[in-house]
Protein backbone atom coordinates (compact mmCIF):
# COMPACT_ATOMS: atom_id res chain seq x y z
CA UNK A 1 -0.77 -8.87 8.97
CA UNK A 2 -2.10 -5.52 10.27
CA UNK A 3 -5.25 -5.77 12.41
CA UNK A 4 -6.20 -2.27 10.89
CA UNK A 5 -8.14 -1.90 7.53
CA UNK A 6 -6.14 0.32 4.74
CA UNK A 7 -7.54 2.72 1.80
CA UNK A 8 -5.66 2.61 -1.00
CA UNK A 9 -4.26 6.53 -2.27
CA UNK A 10 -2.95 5.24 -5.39
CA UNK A 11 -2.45 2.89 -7.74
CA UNK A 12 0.17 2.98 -10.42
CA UNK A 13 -0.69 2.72 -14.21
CA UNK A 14 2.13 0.36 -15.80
CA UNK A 15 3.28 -2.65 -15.17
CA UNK A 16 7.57 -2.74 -14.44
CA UNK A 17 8.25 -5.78 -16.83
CA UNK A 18 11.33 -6.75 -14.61
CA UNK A 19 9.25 -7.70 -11.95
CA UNK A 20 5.64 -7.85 -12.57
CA UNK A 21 4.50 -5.14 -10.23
CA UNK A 22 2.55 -2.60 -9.88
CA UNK A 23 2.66 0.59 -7.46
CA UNK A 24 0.29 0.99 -4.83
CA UNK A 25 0.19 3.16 -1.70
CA UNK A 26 -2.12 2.66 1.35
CA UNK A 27 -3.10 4.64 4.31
CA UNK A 28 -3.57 2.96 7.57
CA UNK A 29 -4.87 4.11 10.96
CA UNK A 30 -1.98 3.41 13.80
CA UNK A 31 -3.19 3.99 17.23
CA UNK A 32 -0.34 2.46 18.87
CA UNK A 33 2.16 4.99 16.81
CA UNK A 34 4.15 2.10 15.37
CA UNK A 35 7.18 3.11 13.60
């Protein structure tokens, strides 16, 4: 887990049948410049 709360930028608007997901991006803050 990430001890930093996200916003989500996007969110895709289909489904891939092969594997039942969906596309999502977050932003996070990362104050200790984590790679």
């Amino acid at each position: 887990t990430y001890n930093h709360d996200g916003r989500l930028q996007f969110s895709g608007v289909s489904v891939n049948e092969g594997t039942g997901t969906v596309t999502l991006r977050a932003s996070f803050a990362n104050p200790e410049r984590l790679a």
